[in-house]
Protein backbone atom coordinates (compact mmCIF):
# COMPACT_ATOMS: atom_id res chain seq x y z
CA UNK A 1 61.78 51.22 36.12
CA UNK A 2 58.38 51.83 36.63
CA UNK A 3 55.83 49.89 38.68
CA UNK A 4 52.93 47.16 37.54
CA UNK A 5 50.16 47.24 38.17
CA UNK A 6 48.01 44.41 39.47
CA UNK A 7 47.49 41.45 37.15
CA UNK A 8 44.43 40.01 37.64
CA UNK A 9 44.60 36.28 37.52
CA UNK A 10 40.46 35.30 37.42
CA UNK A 11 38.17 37.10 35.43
CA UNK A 12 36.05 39.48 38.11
CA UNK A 13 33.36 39.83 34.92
CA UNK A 14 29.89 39.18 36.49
CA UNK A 15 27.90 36.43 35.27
CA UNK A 16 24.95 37.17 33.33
CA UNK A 17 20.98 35.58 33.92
CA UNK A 18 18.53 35.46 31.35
CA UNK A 19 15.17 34.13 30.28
CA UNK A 20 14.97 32.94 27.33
CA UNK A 21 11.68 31.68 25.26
CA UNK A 22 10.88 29.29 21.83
CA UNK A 23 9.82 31.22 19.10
CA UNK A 24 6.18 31.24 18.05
CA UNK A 25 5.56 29.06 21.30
CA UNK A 26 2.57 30.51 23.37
CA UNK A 27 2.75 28.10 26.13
CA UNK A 28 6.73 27.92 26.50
CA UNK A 29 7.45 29.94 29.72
CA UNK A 30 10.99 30.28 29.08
CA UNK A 31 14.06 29.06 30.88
CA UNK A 32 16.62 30.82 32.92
CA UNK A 33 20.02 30.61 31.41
CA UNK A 34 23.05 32.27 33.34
CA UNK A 35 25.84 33.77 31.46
CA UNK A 36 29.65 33.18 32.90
CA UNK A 37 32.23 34.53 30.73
CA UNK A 38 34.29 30.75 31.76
CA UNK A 39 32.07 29.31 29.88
CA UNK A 40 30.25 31.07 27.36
CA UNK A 41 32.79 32.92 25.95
CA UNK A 42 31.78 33.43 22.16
CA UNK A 43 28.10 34.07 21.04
CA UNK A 44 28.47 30.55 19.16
CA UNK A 45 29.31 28.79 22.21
CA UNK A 46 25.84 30.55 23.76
CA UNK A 47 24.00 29.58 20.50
CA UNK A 48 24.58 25.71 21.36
CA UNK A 49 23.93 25.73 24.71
CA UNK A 50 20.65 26.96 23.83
CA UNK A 51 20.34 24.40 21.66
CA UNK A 52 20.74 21.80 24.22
CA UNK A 53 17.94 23.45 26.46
CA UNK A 54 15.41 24.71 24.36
CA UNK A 55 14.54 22.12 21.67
CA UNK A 56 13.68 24.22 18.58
CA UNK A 57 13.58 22.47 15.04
CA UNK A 58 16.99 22.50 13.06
CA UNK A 59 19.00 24.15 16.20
CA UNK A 60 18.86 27.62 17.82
CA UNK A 61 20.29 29.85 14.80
CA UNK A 62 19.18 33.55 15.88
CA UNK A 63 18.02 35.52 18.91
CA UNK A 64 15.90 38.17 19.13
CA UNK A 65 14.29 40.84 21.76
CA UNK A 66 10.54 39.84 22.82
CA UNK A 67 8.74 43.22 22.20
CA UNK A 68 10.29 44.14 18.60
CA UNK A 69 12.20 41.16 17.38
CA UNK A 70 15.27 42.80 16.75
CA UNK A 71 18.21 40.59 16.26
CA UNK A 72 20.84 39.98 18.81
CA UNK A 73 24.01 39.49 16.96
CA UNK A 74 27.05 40.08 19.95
CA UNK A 75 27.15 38.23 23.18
CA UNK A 76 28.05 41.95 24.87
CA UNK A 77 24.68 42.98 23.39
CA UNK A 78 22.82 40.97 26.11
CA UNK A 79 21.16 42.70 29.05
CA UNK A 80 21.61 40.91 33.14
CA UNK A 81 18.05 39.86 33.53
CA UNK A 82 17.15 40.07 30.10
CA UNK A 83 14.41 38.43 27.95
CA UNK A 84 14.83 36.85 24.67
CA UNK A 85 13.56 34.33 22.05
CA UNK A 86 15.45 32.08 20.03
CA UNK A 87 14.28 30.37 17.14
CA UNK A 88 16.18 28.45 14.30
CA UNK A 89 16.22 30.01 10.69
CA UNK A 90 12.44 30.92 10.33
CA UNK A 91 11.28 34.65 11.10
CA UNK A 92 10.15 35.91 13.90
CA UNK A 93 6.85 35.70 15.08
CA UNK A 94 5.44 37.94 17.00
CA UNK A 95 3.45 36.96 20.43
CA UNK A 96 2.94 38.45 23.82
CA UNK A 97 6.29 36.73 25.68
CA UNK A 98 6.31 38.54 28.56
CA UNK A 99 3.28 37.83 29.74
CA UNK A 100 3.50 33.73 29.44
CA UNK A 101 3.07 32.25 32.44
CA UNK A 102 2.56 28.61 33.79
CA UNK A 103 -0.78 27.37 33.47
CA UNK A 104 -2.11 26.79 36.90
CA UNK A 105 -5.24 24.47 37.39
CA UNK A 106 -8.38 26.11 38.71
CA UNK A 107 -9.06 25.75 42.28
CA UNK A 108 -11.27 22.98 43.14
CA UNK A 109 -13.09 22.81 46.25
CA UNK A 110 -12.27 20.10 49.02
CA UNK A 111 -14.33 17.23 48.48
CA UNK A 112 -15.49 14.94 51.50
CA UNK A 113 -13.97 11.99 51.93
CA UNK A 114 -16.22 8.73 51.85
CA UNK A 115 -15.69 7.55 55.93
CA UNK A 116 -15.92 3.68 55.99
CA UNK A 117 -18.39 2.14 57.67
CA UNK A 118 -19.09 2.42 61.45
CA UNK A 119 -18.93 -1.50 61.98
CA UNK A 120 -16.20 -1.66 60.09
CA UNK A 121 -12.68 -1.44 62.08
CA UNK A 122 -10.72 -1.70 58.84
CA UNK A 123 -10.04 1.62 57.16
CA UNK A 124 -9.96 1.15 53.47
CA UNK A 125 -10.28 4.14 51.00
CA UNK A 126 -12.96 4.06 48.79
CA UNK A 127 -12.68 3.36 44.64
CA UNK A 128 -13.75 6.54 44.24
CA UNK A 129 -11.14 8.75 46.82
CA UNK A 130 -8.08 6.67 44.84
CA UNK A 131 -9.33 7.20 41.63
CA UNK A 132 -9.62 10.93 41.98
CA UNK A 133 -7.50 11.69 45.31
CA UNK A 134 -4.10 10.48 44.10
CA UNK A 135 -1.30 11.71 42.15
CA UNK A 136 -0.34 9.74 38.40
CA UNK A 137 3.41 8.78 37.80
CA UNK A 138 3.34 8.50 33.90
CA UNK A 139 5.94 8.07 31.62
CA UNK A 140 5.58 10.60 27.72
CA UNK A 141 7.10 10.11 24.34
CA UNK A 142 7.03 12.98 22.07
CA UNK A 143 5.20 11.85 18.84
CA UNK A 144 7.14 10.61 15.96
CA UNK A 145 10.83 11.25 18.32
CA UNK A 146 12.29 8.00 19.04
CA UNK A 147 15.91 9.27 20.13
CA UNK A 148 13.96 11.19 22.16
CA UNK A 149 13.61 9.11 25.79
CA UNK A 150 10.26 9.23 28.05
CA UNK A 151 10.17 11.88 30.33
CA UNK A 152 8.52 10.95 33.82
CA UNK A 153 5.84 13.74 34.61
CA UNK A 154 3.80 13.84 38.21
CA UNK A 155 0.65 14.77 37.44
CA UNK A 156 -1.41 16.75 40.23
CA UNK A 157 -4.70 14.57 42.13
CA UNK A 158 -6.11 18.63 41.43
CA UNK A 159 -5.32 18.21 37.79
CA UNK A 160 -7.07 15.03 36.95
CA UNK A 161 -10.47 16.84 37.20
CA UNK A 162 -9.89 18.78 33.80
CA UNK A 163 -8.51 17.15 30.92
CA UNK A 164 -7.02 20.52 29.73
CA UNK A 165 -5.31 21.03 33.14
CA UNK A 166 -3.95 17.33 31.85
CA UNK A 167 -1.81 18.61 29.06
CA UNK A 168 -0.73 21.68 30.25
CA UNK A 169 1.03 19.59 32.88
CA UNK A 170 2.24 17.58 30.02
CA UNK A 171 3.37 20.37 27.60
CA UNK A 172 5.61 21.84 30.80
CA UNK A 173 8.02 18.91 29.77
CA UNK A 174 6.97 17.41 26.59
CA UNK A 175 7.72 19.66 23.76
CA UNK A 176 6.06 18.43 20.50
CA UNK A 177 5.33 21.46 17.50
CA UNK A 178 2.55 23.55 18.33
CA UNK A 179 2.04 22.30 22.15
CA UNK A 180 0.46 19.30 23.48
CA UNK A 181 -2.87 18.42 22.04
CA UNK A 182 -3.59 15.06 22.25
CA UNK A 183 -2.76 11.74 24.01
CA UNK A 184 -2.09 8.53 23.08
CA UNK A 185 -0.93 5.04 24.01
CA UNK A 186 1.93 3.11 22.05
CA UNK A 187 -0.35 1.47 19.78
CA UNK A 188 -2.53 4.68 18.93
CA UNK A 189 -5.46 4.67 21.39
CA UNK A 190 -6.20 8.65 21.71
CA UNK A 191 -6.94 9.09 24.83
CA UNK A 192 -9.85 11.87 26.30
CA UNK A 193 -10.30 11.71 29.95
CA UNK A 194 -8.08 10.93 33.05
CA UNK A 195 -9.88 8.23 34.08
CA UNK A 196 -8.07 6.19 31.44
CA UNK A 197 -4.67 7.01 33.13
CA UNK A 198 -2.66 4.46 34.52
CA UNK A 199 0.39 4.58 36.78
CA UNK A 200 3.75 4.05 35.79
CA UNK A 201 2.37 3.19 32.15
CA UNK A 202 3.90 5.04 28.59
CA UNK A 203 2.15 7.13 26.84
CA UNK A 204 2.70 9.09 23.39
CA UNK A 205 2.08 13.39 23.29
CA UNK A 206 1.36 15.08 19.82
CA UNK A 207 0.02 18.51 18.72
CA UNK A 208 -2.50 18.73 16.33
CA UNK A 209 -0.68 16.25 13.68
CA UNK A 210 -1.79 12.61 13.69
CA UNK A 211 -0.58 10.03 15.77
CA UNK A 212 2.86 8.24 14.06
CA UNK A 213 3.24 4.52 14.44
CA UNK A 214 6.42 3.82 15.38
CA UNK A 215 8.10 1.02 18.17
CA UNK A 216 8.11 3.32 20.68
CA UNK A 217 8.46 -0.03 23.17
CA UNK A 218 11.61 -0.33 22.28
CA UNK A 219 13.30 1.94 23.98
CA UNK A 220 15.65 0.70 26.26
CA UNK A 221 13.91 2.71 29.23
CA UNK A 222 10.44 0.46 28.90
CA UNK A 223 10.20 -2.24 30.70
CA UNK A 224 10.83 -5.48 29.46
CA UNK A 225 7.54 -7.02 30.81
CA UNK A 226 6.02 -3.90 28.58
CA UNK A 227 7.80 -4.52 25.55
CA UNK A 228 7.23 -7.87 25.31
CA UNK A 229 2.90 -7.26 26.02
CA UNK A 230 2.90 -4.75 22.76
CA UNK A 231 5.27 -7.26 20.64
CA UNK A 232 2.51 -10.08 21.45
CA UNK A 233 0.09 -7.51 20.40
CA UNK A 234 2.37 -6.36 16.77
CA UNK A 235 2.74 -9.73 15.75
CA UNK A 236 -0.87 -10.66 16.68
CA UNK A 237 -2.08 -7.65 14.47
CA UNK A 238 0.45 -9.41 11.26
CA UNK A 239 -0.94 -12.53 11.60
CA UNK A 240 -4.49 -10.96 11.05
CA UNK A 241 -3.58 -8.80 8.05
CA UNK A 242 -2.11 -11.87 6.17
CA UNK A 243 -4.76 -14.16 4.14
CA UNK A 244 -7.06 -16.73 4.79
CA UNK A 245 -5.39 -20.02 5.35
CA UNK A 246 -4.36 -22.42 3.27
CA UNK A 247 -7.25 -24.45 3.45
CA UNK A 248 -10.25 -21.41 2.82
CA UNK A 249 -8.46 -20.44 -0.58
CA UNK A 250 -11.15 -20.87 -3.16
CA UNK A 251 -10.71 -23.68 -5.86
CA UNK A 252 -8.96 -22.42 -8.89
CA UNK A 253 -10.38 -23.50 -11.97
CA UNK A 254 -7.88 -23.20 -15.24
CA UNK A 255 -5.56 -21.92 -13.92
CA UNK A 256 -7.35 -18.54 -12.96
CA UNK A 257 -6.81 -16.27 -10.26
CA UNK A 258 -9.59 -16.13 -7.28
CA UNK A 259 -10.33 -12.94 -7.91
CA UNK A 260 -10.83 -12.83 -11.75
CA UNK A 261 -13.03 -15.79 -10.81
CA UNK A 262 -15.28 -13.43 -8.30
CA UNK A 263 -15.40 -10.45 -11.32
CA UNK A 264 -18.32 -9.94 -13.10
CA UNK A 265 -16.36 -10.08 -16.25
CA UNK A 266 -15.37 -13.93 -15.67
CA UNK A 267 -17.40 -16.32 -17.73
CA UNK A 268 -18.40 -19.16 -15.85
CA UNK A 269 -18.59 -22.36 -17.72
CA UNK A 270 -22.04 -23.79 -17.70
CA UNK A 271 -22.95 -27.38 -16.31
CA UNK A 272 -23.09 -30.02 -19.51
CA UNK A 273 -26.92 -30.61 -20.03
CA UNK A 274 -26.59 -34.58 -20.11
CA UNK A 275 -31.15 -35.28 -20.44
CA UNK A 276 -30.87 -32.51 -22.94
CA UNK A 277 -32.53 -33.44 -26.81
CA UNK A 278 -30.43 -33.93 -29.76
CA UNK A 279 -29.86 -31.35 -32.65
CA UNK A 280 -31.06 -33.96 -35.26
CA UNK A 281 -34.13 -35.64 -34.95
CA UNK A 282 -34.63 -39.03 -35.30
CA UNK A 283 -36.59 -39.08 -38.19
CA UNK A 284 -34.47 -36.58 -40.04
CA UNK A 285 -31.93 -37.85 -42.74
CA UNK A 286 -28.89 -35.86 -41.09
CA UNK A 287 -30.60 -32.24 -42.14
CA UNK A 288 -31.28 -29.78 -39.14
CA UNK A 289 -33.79 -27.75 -41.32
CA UNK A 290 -35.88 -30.63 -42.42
CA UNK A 291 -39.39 -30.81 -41.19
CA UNK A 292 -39.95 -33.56 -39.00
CA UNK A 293 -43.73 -34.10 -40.58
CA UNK A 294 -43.86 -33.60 -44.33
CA UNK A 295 -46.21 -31.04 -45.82
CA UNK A 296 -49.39 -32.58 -46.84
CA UNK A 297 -50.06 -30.59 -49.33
CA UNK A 298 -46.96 -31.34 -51.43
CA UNK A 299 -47.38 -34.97 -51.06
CA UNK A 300 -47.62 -36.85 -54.29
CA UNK A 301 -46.18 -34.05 -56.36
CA UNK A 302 -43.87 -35.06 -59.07
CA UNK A 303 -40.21 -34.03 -58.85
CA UNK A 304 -38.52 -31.49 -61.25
CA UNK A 305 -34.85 -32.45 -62.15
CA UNK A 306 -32.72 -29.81 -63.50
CA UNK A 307 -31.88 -29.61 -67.23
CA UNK A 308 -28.11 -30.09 -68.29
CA UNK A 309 -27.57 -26.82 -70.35
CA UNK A 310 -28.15 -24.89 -67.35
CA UNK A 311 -25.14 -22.43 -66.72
CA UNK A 312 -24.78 -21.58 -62.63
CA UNK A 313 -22.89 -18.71 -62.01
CA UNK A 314 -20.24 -19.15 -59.31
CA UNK A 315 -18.65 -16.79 -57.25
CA UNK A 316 -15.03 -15.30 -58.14
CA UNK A 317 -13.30 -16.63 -55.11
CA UNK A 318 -14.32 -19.88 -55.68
CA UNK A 319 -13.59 -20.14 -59.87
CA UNK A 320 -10.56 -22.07 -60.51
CA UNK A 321 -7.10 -20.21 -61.37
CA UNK A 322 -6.25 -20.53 -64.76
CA UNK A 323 -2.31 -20.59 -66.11
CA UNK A 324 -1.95 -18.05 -68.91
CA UNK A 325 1.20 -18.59 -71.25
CA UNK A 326 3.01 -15.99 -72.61
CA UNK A 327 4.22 -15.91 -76.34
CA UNK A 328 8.36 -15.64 -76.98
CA UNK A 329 7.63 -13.28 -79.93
CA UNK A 330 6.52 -11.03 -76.96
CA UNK A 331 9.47 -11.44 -74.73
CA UNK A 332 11.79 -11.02 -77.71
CA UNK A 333 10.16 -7.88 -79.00
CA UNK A 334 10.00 -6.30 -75.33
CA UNK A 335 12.24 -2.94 -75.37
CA UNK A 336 12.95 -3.92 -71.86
CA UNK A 337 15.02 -6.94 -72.94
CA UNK A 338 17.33 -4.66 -75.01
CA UNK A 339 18.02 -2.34 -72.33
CA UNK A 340 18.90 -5.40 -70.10
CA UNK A 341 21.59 -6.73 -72.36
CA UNK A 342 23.70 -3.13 -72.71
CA UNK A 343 23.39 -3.10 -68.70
CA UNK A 344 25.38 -6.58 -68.76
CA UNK A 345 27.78 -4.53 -71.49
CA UNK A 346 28.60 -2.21 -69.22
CA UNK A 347 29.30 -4.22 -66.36
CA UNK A 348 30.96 -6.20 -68.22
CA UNK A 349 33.53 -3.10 -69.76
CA UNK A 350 33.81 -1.70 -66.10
CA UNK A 351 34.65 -4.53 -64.65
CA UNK A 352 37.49 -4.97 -67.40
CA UNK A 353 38.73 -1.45 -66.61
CA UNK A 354 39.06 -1.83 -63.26
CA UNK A 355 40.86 -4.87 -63.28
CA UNK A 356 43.92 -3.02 -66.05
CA UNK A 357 43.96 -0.22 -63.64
CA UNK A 358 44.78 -2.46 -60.54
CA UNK A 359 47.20 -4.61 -62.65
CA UNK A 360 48.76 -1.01 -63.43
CA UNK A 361 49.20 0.27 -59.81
CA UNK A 362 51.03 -3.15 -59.02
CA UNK A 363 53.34 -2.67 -61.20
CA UNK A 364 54.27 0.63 -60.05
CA UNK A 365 53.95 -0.14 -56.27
CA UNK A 366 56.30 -2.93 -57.39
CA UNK A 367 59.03 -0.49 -59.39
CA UNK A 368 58.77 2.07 -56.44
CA UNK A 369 59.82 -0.56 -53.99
CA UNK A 370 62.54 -2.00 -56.09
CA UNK A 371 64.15 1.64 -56.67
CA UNK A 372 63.58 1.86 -51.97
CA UNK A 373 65.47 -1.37 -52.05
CA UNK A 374 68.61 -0.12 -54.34
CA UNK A 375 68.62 3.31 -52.97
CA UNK A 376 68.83 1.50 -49.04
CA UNK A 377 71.79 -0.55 -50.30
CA UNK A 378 73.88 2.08 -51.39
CA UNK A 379 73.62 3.92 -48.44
């Protein structure tokens, strides 16, 4: 028999380390991933752990070399030290990857520091030294990501000088689309300058899309002293969009709304005029159109009464209906009386018909059963 060789009981394959960056993502600097064959063993199994680490929307689906954006499609196709991009199902977009590198703030010269007064034996730093000297401990959402818990960032006492320098810092750990662009509080105060920059406080990181309202206070990582400031400060803002009170609400008149009351297409009903003159005079008989001084001029003039014969022609609507009789000679000689009588003739046949043919079909129905009945007997 021959002899075996040695059986190798741990895989000796040597792990793998390489930088990998977000697709279309100038100011991602990548992230150093190593490769052990223990644990990433199938290119699937890389795919999601570069989903947990490099947050790209819908999941890392493809990977692809820096310089020409070939696809990467075999985990043995991947090069010790190697640079790559992953992105999810969109193209690739081509940027300079290589050459990303952390934004470091500019150099700032060292500024004097305020010495306290010579009488003085306490030593107090100035408003201004604290304000400028010392590091901020905030605490970032990423806009419209509430899964997504706060990440605590250490901002620089170098940084605070340039807002820009600001969010860089920010965008190393916050990872909204497009980079981080603005600042905001929980309630949607954009903020512009460092000054406004508070310790241990939350604030909200977007890219160039608008700021989206959502409770990010109640995440279970705020403070409870916090939460309960911006729920005083929700449920303030409710009870100022609802209406006036009860007692402000205009007085509704007929059962109209307020506002068709305020149109300029509501009629308003006028005041009753109570001094206001009557239609009829007093000295007028009951007519409206009667002077209320008679004509001189026609005074003593004798009155002309109408004669009898006169015929006044009225108006048709207003003539009385009159009944017009007709003659029976007429209805007797009408040809439409004759034809009327051979329609009841006919009817009258038909109906006579019908009723011998049904009396006929009984009396068969009747014989066919009889002749079932003796036939079922005999058998």
């Amino acid at each position: 028999m021959g002899t075996r060789g040695p059986y190798a009981l741990v895989d000796t394959t040597p792990a793998k380390t390489i930088l990998v960056y977000r697709n279309g993502d100038q100011f991602f600097v990548g992230r150093k991933f190593v490769l052990a064959r223990r644990r990433v063993a199938t290119f699937e199994a890389l795919l999601e752990q570069l989903t947990e680490q490099v947050e790209v929307p819908m999941g890392v689906r493809r990977l692809y070399t820096p310089t020409r954006g070939s696809q990467v499609l075999e985990l043995d196709a991947l090069r010790p030290g190697g640079k790559y991009v992953a992105a999810g199902r969109e193209p690739f977009k081509k940027l300079d990857y290589i050459h990303i590198v952390p934004r470091k703030p500019a150099k700032m010269r060292r500024l004097k520091e305020i010495k306290p007064v010579v009488h003085c034996d306490i030593s107090v730093p100035s408003r201004w030294q604290t304000c400028h000297r010392l590091c901020r401990h905030i605490n970032v959402f990423t806009n419209g990501q509430l899964f997504i818990p706060p990440v605590r960032i250490i901002i620089p006492k170098f940084s605070l000088t340039d807002w820009n320098n600001v969010l860089g810092t920010i965008g190393e750990k916050v990872f909204p689309l497009g980079g981080v662009r603005k600042l905001f509080t929980m309630n949607g105060h954009l903020l512009d300058n460092s000054k406004h920059l508070q310790d241990n406080h939350f604030y909200v990181a977007a890219g160039l899309e608008t700021f989206k309202y959502f409770p990010y206070w109640q995440c279970p990582k705020v403070p409870t002293e916090v939460q309960q400031k911006y729920m005083d400060i929700e449920k303030y803002s409710q009870r100022k969009k609802k209406g006036d009170p009860k007692g402000k609400e205009p007085h509704r008149q007929d059962g109209t709304a307020p506002k068709a009351q305020d149109s300029v297409f509501y009629a308003k009903e006028e005041k009753k005029k109570t001094g206001g003159e009557p239609l009829v005079h007093s000295g007028a008989e009951g007519d409206v159109y009667k002077a209320q001084t008679p004509n001189m001029e026609t005074q003593g003039a004798p009155e002309v009464k109408e004669a009898q014969d006169v015929q006044v022609e009225v108006p048709v609507d207003q003539v009385p209906a009159e009944t017009v009789k007709e003659d029976d000679q007429t209805l007797s000689n009408d040809p439409g009386s004759e034809s009327n009588e051979k329609e009841e003739e006919d009817a009258r046949l038909y109906e006579d018909n019908k009723r011998k043919h049904l009396s006929r079909m009984s009396a068969r129905i009747k014989k066919w059963f009889r002749f079932l009945e003796k036939n079922h007997m005999a058998f």
